[in-house]
Protein backbone atom coordinates (compact mmCIF):
# COMPACT_ATOMS: atom_id res chain seq x y z
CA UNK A 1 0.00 0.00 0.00
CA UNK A 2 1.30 3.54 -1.08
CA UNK A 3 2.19 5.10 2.58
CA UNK A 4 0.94 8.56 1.28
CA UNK A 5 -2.75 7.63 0.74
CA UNK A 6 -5.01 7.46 3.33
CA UNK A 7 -5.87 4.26 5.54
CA UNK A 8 -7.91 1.87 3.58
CA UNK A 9 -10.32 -0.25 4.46
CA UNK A 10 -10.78 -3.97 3.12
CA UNK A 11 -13.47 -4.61 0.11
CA UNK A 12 -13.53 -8.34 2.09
CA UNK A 13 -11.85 -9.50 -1.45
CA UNK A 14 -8.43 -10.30 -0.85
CA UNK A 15 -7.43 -9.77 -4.43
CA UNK A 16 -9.75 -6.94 -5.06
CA UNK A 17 -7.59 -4.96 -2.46
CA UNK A 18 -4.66 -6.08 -4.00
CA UNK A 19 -5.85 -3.90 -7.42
CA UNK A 20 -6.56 -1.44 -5.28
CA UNK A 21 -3.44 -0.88 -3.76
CA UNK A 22 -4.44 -1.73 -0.25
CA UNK A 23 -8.34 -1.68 -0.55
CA UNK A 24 -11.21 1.35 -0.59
CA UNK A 25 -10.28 4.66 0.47
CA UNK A 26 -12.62 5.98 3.11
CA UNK A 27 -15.44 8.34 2.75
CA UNK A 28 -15.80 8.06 -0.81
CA UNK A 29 -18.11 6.74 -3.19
CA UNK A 30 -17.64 3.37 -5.50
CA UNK A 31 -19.76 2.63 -8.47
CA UNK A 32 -20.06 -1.50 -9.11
CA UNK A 33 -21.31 -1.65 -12.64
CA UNK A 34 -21.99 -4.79 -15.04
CA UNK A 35 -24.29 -6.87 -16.64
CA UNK A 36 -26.78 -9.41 -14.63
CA UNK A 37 -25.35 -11.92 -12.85
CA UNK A 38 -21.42 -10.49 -12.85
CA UNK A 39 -21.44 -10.49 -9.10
CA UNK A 40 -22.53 -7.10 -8.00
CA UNK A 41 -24.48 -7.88 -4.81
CA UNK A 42 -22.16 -10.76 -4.11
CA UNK A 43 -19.13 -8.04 -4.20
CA UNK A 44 -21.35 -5.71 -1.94
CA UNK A 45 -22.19 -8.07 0.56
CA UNK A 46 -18.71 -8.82 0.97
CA UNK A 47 -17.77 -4.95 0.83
CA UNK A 48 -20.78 -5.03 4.12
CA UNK A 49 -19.90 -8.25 5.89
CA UNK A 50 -15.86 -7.37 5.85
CA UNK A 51 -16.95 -3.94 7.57
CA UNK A 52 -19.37 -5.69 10.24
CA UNK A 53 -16.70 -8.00 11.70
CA UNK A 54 -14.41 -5.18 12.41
CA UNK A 55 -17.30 -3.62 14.48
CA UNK A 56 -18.13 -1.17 11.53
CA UNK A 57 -22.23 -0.10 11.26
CA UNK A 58 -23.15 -1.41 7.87
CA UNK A 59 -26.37 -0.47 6.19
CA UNK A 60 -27.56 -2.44 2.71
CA UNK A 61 -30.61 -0.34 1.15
CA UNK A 62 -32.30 -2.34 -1.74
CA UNK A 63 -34.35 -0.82 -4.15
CA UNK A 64 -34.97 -3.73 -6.28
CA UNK A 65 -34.56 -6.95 -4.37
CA UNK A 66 -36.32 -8.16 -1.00
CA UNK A 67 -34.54 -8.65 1.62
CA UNK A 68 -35.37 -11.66 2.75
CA UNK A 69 -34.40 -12.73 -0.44
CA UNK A 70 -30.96 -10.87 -0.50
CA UNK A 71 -30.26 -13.09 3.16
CA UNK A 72 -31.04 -16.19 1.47
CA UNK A 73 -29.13 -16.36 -1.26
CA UNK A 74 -26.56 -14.94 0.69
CA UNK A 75 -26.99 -17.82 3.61
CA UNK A 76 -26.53 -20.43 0.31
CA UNK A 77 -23.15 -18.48 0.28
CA UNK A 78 -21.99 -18.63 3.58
CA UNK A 79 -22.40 -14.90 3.98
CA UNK A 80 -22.98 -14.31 8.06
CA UNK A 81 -25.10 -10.82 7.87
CA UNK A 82 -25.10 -10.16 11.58
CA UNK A 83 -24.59 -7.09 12.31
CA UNK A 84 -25.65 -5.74 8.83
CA UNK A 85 -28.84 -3.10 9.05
CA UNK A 86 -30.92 -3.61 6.02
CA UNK A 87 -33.57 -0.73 4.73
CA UNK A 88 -35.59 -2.71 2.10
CA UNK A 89 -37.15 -0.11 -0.39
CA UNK A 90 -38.44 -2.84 -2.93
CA UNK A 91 -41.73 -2.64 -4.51
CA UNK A 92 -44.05 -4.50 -2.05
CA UNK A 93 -47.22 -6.78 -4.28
CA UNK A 94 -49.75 -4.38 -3.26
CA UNK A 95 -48.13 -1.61 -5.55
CA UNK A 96 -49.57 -3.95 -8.34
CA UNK A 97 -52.91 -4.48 -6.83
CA UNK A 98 -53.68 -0.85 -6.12
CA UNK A 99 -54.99 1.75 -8.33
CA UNK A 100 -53.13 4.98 -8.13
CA UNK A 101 -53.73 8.24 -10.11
CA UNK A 102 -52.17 11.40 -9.84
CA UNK A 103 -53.63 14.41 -11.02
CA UNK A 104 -51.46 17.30 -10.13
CA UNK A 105 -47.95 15.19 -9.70
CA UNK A 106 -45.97 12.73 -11.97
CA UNK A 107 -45.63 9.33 -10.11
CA UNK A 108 -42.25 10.00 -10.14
CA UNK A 109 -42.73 12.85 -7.61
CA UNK A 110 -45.21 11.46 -5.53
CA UNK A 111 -42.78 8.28 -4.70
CA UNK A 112 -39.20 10.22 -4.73
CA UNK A 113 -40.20 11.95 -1.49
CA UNK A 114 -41.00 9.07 1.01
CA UNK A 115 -38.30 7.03 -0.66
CA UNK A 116 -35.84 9.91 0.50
CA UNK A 117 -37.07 10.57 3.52
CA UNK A 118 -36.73 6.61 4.62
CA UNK A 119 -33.12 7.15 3.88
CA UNK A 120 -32.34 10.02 5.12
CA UNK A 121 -34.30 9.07 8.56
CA UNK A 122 -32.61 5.43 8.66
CA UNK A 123 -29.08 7.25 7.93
CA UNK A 124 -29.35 10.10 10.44
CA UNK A 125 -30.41 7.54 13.27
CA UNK A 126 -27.54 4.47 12.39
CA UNK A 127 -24.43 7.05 10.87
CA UNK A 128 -23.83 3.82 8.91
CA UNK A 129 -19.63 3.59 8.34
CA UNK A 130 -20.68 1.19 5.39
CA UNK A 131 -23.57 1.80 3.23
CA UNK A 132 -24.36 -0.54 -0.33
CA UNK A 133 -27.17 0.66 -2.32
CA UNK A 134 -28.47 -1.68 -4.47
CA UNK A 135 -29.08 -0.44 -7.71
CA UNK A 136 -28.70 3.15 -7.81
CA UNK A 137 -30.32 3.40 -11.41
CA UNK A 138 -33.84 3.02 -9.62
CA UNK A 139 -33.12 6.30 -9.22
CA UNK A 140 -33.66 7.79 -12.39
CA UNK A 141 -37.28 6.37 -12.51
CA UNK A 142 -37.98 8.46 -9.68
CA UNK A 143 -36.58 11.93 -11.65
CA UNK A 144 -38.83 14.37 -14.03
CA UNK A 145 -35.57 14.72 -16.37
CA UNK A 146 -32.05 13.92 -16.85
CA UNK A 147 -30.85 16.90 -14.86
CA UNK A 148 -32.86 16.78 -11.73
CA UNK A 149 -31.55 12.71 -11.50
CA UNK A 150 -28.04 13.84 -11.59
CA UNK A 151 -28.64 16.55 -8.74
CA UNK A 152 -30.86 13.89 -6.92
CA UNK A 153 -27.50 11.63 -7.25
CA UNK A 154 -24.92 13.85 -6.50
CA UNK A 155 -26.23 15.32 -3.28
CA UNK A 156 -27.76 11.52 -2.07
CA UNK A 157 -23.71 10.76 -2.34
CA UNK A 158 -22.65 14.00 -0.57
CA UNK A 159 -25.11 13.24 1.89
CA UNK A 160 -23.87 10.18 2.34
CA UNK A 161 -20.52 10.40 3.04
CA UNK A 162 -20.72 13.72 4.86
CA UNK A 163 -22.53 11.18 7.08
CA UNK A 164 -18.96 9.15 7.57
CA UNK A 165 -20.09 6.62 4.65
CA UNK A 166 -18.20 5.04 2.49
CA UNK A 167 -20.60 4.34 -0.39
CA UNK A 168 -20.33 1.31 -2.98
CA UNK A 169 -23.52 1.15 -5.37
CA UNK A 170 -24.39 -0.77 -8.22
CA UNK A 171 -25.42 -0.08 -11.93
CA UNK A 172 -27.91 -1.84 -14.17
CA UNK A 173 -26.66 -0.40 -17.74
CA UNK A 174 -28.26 -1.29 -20.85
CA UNK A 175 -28.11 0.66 -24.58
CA UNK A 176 -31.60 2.36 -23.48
CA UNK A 177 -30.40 3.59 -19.74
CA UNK A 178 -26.67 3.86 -20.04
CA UNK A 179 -24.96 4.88 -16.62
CA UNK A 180 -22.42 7.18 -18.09
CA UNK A 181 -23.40 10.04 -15.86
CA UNK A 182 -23.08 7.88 -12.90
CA UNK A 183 -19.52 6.60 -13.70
CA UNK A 184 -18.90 10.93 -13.82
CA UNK A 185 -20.67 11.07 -10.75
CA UNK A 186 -18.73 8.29 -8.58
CA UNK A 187 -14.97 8.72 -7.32
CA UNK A 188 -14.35 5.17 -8.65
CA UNK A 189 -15.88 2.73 -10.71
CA UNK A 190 -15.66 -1.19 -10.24
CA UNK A 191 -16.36 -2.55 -13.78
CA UNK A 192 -17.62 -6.61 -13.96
CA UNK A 193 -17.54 -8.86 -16.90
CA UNK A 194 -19.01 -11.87 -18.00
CA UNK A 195 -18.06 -13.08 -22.11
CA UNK A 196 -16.34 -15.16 -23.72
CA UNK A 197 -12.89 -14.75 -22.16
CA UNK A 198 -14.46 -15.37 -18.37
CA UNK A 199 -15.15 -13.57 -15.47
CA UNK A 200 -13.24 -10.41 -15.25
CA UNK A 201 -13.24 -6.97 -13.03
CA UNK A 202 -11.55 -4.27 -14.48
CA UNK A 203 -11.29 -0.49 -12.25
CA UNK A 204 -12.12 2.03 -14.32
CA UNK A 205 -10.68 4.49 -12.05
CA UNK A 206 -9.63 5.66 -8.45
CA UNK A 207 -9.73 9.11 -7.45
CA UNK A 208 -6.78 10.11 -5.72
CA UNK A 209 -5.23 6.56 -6.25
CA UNK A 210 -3.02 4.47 -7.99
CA UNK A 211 -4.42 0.97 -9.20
CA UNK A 212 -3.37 -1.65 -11.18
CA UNK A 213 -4.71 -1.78 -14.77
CA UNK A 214 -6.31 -3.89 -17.07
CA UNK A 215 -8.53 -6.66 -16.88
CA UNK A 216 -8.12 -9.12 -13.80
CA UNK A 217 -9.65 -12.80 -13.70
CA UNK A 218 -12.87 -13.29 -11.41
CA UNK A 219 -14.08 -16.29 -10.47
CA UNK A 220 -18.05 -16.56 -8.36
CA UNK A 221 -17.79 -20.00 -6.38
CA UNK A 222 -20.21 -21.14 -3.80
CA UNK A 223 -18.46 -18.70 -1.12
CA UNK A 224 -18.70 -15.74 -3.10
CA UNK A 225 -16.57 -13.54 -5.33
CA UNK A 226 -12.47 -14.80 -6.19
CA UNK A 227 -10.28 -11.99 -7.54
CA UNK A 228 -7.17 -13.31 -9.02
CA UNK A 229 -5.24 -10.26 -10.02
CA UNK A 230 -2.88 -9.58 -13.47
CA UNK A 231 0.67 -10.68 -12.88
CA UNK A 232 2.92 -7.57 -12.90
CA UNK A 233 6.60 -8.95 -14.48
CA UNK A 234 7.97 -6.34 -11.96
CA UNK A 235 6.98 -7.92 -8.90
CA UNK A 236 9.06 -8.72 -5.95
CA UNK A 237 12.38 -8.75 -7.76
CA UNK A 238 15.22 -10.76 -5.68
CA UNK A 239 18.83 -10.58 -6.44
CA UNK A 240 20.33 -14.09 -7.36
CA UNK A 241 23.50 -16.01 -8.21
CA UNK A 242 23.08 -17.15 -11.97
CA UNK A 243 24.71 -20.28 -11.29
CA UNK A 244 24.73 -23.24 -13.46
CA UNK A 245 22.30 -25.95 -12.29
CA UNK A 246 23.36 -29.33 -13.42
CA UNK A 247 21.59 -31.88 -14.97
CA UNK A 248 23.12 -35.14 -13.40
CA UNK A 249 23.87 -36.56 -16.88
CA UNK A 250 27.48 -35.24 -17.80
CA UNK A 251 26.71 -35.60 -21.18
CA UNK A 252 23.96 -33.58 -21.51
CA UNK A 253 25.89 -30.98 -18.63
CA UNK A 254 28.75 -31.31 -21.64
CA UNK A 255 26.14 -29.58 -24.33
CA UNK A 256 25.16 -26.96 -21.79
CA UNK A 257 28.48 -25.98 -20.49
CA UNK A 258 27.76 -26.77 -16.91
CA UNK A 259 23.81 -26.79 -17.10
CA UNK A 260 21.07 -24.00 -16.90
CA UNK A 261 21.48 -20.94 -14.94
CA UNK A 262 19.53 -19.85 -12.23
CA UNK A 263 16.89 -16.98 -13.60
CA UNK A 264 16.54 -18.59 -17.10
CA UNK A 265 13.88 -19.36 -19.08
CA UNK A 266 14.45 -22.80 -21.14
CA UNK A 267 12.90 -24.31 -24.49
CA UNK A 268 12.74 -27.97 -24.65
CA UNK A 269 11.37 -28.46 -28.29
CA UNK A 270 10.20 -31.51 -30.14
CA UNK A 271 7.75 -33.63 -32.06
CA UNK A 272 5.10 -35.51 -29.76
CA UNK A 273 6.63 -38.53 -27.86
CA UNK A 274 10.67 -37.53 -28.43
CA UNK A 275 11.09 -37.12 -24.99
CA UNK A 276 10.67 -33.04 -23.83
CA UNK A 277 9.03 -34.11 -20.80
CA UNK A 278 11.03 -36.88 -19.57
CA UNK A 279 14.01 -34.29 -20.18
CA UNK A 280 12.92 -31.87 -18.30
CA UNK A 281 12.12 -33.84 -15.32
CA UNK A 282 15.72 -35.32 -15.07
CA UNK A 283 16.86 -31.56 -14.29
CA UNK A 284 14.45 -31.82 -11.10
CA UNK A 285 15.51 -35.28 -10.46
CA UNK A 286 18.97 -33.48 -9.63
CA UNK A 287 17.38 -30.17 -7.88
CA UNK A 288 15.82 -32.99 -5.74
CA UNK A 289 19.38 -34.45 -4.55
CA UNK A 290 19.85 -30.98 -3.67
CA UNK A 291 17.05 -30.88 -1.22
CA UNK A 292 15.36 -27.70 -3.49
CA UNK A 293 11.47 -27.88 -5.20
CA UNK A 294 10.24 -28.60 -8.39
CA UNK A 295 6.87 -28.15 -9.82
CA UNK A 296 5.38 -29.08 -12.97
CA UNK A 297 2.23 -28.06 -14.45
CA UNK A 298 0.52 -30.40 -17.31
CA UNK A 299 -2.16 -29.47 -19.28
CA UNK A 300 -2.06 -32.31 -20.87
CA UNK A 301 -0.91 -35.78 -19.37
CA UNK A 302 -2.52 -37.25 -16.12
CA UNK A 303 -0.40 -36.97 -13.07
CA UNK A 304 -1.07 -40.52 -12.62
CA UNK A 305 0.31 -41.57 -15.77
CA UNK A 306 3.56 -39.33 -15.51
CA UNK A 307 4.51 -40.94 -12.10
CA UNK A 308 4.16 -44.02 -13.49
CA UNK A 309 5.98 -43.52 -16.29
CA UNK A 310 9.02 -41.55 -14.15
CA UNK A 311 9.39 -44.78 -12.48
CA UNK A 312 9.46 -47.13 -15.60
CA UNK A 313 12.92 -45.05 -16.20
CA UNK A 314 14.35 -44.58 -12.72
CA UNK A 315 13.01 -41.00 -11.99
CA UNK A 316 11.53 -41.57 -8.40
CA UNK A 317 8.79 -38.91 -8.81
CA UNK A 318 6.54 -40.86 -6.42
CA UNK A 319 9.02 -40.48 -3.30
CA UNK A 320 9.98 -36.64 -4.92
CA UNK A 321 6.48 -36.42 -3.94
CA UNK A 322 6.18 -37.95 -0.74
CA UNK A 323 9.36 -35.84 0.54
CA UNK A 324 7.97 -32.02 -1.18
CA UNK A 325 10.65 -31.78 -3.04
CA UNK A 326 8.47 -32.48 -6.64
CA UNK A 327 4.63 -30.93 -7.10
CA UNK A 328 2.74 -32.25 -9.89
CA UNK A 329 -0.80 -30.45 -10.74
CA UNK A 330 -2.85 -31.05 -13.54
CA UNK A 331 -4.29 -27.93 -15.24
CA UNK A 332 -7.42 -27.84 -17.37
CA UNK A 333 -6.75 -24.74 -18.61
CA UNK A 334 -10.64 -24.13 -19.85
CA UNK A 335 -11.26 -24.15 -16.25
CA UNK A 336 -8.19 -21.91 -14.97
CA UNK A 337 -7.77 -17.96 -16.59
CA UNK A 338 -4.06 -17.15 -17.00
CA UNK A 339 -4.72 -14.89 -13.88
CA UNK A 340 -5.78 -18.09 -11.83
CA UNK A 341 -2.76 -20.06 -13.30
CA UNK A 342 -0.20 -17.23 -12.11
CA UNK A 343 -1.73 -17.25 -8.74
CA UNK A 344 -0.96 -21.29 -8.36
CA UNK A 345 2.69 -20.51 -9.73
CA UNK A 346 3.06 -17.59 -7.22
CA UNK A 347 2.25 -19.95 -4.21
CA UNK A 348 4.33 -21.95 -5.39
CA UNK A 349 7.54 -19.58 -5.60
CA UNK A 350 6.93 -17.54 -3.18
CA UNK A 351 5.07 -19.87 0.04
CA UNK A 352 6.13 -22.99 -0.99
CA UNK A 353 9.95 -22.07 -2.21
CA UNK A 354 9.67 -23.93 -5.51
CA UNK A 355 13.08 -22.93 -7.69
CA UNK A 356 12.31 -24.62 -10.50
CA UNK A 357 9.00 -24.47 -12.47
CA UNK A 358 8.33 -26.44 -15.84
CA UNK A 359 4.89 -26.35 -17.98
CA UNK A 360 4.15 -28.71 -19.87
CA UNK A 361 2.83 -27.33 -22.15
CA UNK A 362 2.82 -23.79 -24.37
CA UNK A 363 0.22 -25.30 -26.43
CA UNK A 364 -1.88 -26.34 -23.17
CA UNK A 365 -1.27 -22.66 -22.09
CA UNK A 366 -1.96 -21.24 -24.72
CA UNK A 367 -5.96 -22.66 -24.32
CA UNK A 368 -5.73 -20.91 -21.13
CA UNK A 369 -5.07 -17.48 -22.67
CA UNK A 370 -8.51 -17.92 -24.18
CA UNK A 371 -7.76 -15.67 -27.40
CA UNK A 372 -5.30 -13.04 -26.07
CA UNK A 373 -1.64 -12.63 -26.32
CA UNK A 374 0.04 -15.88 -25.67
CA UNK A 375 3.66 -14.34 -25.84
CA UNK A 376 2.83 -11.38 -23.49
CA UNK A 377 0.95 -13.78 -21.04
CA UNK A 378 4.01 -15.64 -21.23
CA UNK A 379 6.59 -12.61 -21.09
CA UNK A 380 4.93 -11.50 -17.88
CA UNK A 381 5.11 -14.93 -16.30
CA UNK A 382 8.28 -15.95 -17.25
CA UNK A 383 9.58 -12.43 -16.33
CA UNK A 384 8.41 -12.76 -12.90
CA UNK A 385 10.17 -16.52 -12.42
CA UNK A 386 13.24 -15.12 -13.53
CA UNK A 387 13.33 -11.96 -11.75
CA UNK A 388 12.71 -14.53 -8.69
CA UNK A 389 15.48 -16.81 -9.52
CA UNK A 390 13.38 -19.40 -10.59
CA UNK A 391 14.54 -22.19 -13.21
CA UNK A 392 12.22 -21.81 -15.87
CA UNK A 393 11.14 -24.74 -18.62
CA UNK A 394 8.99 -24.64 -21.33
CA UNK A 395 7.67 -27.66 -23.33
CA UNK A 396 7.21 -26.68 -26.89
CA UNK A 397 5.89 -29.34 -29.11
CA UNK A 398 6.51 -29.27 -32.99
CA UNK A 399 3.68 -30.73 -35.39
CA UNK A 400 6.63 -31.94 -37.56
CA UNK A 401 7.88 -34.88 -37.07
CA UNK A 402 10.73 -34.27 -40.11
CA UNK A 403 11.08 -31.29 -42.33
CA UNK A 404 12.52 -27.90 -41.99
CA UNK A 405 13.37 -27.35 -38.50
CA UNK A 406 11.37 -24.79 -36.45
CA UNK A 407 11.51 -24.22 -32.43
CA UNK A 408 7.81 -23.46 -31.95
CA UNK A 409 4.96 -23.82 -33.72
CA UNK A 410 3.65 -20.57 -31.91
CA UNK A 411 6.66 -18.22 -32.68
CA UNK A 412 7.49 -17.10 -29.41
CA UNK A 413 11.13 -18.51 -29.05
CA UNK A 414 12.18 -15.04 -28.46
CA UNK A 415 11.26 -15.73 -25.06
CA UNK A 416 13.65 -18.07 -24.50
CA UNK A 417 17.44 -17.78 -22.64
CA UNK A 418 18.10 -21.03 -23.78
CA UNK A 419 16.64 -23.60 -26.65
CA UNK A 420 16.98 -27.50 -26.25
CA UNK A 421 15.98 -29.03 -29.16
CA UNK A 422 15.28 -32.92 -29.81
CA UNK A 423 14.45 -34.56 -33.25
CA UNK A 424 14.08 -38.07 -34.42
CA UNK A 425 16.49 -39.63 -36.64
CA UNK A 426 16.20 -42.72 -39.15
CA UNK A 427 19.33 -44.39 -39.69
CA UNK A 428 19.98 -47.95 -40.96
CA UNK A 429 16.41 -48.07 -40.97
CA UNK A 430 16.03 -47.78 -36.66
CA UNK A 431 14.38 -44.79 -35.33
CA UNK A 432 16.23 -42.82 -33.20
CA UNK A 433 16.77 -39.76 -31.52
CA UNK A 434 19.25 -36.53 -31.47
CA UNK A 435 19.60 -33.49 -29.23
CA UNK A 436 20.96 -30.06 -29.58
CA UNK A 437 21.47 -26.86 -27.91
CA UNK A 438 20.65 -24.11 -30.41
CA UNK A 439 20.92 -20.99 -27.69
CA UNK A 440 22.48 -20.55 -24.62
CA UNK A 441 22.35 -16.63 -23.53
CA UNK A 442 24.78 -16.97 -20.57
CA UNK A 443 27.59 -19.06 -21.74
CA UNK A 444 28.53 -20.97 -24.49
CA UNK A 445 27.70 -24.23 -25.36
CA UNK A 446 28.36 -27.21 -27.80
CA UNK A 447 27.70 -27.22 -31.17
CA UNK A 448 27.52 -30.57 -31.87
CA UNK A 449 24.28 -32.97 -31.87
CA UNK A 450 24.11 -35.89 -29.71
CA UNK A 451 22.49 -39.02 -29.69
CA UNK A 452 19.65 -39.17 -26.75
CA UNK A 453 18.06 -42.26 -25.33
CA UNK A 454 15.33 -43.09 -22.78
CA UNK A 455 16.16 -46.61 -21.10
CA UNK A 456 14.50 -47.76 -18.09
CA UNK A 457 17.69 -46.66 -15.89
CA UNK A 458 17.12 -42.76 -16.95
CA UNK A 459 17.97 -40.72 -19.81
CA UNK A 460 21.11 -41.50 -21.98
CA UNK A 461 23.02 -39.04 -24.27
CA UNK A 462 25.96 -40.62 -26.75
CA UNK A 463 28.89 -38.78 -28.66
CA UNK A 464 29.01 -36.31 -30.79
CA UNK A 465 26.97 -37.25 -33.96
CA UNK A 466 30.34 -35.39 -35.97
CA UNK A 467 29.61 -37.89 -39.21
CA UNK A 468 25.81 -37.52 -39.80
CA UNK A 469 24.54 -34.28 -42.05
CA UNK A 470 21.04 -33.18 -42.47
CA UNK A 471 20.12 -33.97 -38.92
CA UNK A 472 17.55 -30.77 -39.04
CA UNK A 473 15.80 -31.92 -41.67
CA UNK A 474 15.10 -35.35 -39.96
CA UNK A 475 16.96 -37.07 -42.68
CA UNK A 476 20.52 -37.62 -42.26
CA UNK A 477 23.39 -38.47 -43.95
CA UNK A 478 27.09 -39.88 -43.55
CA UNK A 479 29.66 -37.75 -44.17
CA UNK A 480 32.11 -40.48 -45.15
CA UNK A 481 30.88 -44.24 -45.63
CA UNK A 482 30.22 -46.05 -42.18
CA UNK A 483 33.42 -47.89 -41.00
């Protein structure tokens, strides 16, 4: 929290306070707009319940909604609303029943003044710290013209506040009642989405405030509203020794010059079944021995499946496991935003201590991204693990199997410190395999291919493949005749 704004005061969303830079700034009043069903009463009755268990009056006037149905749902929810004073101004069923007719007033003016004075009595007598008025845009059915709604507005909010309120209320805008003049009106506006990239709650703006901007994941579960806020590359920078991490094959350290470095983002590239993931797992088979944490995020195979298959080749995942040293999750990324994903990697890093992190893979996270920028989702989270100090791995997988050799098939090897490439070879008729370093940013490396094998006692990698040609293209060719 900026230490020259004044105290905030908690929205009850963890991760909404986060965008906020520390939560709500007292006295002030907060527009909540969006479509139905984006979570604007849930977010209110947070904003309300939050204030009520630090001893706070909070007062919830509804305009629309009963309140016996607002408790409900909000008892489905979990939501405890002792202590929360509710003025219920919803049409009752006799409105329907009776005939009215005014002859000198509109209706308008013959409702607006009891309607007020409720308020302004139940205000005066509770001096409410915490009021939620729910939706303000009843309002301006109870106005002659556009002008006398915005005075009606403005002064309810003064009135408010110069109470000792802090004032969230919520918008209904359509094409036929926009709420541009109450997004003028308000000293911030809370803006919630619902399409077809997710949830999503973007702040509009903050008076007096800084914020963080863009578009932030939400998430309504059976508790209530889930913020997961945008990565910022930035954040929490550590200083770090870029020391080499070996692989505990000396072969394979051989190609790398001594291994990865610490702060790195790697590229293990290949055609499907070559052996990327296998690969990158014998690095954390090694950060194991050395007592540090690994985690590796599939998108695609079962968890299941890869222990299995780690111990079929002497990588013991399963006891990696068992000891915290190794955390496997698998990610359906329709299910998780890229905001939700960054969250699980940030637990990871920074409660849990991981120091290495591998996904697997760019084409499972790219799904995730739903439509928007893979490579700057993936700049921002790869920025982050590095400016941590965190051992970075990509799985890239090629659609070729032979043919002109490519790193990705998404072009974002740009990304990458350092690029590990395996292809498959046919020679004398066998199928076999080849790997390669094709950039190492922080040291040199070998430029030589090697032969790489997966036996059931771990990886392998042979000599220098000096005699074969065309080892790119998938179909090589002796320099000299075999020997």
């Amino acid at each position: 929290m900026n230490p020259t704004t004044p105290n905030r005061i908690s929205t009850g969303i963890p991760g909404l306070d986060d965008i906020l830079e520390g939560g709500l700034v007292p006295g002030r009043s907060y527009l909540v707009r969006g479509g139905p069903g984006t979570g604007k009463t849930t977010l209110g009755l947070h904003f309300l319940t939050a204030g009520a268990v630090n001893g706070e009056k909070a007062l919830y006037i509804t305009l629309e909604e009963t309140e016996s149905n607002i408790r409900r749902n909000a008892e489905v929810r979990g939501f405890d609303l002792k202590g929360i004073q509710f003025l219920d101004l919803s049409p009752v069923s006799e409105f329907f029943a009776e005939v009215q007719t005014y002859d000198i007033f509109s209706p308008a003016e013959v409702e607006r003044e009891p309607l007020t004075q409720k308020i302004v009595e139940r205000v005066t007598a509770l001096k409410p710290q915490r009021v939620f008025l729910d939706p303000m845009t009843q309002f301006r059915y109870l106005a002659s013209d556009v002008y006398q709604y915005r005075r009606q507005v403005l002064s309810f909010l003064r009135f408010l506040t110069e109470q000792g309120a802090t004032v969230l209320f919520s918008s209904e805008s359509s094409v036929e009642a926009p709420d541009d003049d109450l997004q003028f009106m308000s000293d911030s506006v809370i803006e919630l989405h619902a399409d077809e990239q997710g949830r999503g709650i973007t702040i509009r703006k903050l008076r007096g405030s800084d914020f963080r901007h863009g578009r932030h994941s939400l998430r309504l579960t059976a508790t209530g509203v889930e913020v997961y806020p945008r990565l910022l590359p930035d954040e929490q920078v550590r200083t770090f020794v870029a020391e080499p991490i070996s692989s505990g094959a000396p072969e394979l350290d051989e190609l790398l010059y001594g291994g990865l470095e610490r702060g790195t983002v790697t590229f293990i590239t290949g055609p499907s079944g070559v052996g990327k993931t296998t690969l990158g797992l014998q690095f954390m088979k090694e950060a194991a021995g050395r007592g540090e944490r690994s985690v590796v995020y599939t998108f695609e195979e079962e968890v299941d499946i890869m222990l299995h298959r780690c111990e079929s080749i002497n990588i013991p995942a399963r006891t990696m496991v068992e000891r915290g040293t190794l955390h496997l999750m698998k990610v359906e990324p329709l299910r998780w935003s890229p905001d939700e994903f960054a969250q699980l990697v940030r637990r990871q890093v920074e409660i849990e201590k991981a120091r290495m992190v591998m996904i697997d893979s760019v084409a499972g996270y790219q799904l995730a991204v739903r439509g928007e920028n893979l490579a700057g989702r993936l700049h921002t989270l790869c920025k982050y693990l590095q400016n941590r100090g965190v051992v970075v791995l990509l799985i890239a997988e090629v659609s070729d199997v032979v043919g002109d050799f490519r790193v990705t098939d998404a072009n974002i090897s740009y990304l990458a410190d350092n690029i590990i490439f395996l292809r498959y070879l046919e020679i004398n008729g066998e199928l076999r395999k080849a790997i390669g370093v094709l950039k190492k940013r922080l040291s040199d490396f070998e430029k030589t291919l090697r032969e790489f094998e997966i036996t059931r006692y771990g990886i392998k990698v042979g000599k220098p493949l000096t005699e074969l040609r065309g080892i790119l293209k998938g179909a090589p060719e002796w320099i000299r005749p075999k020997e």
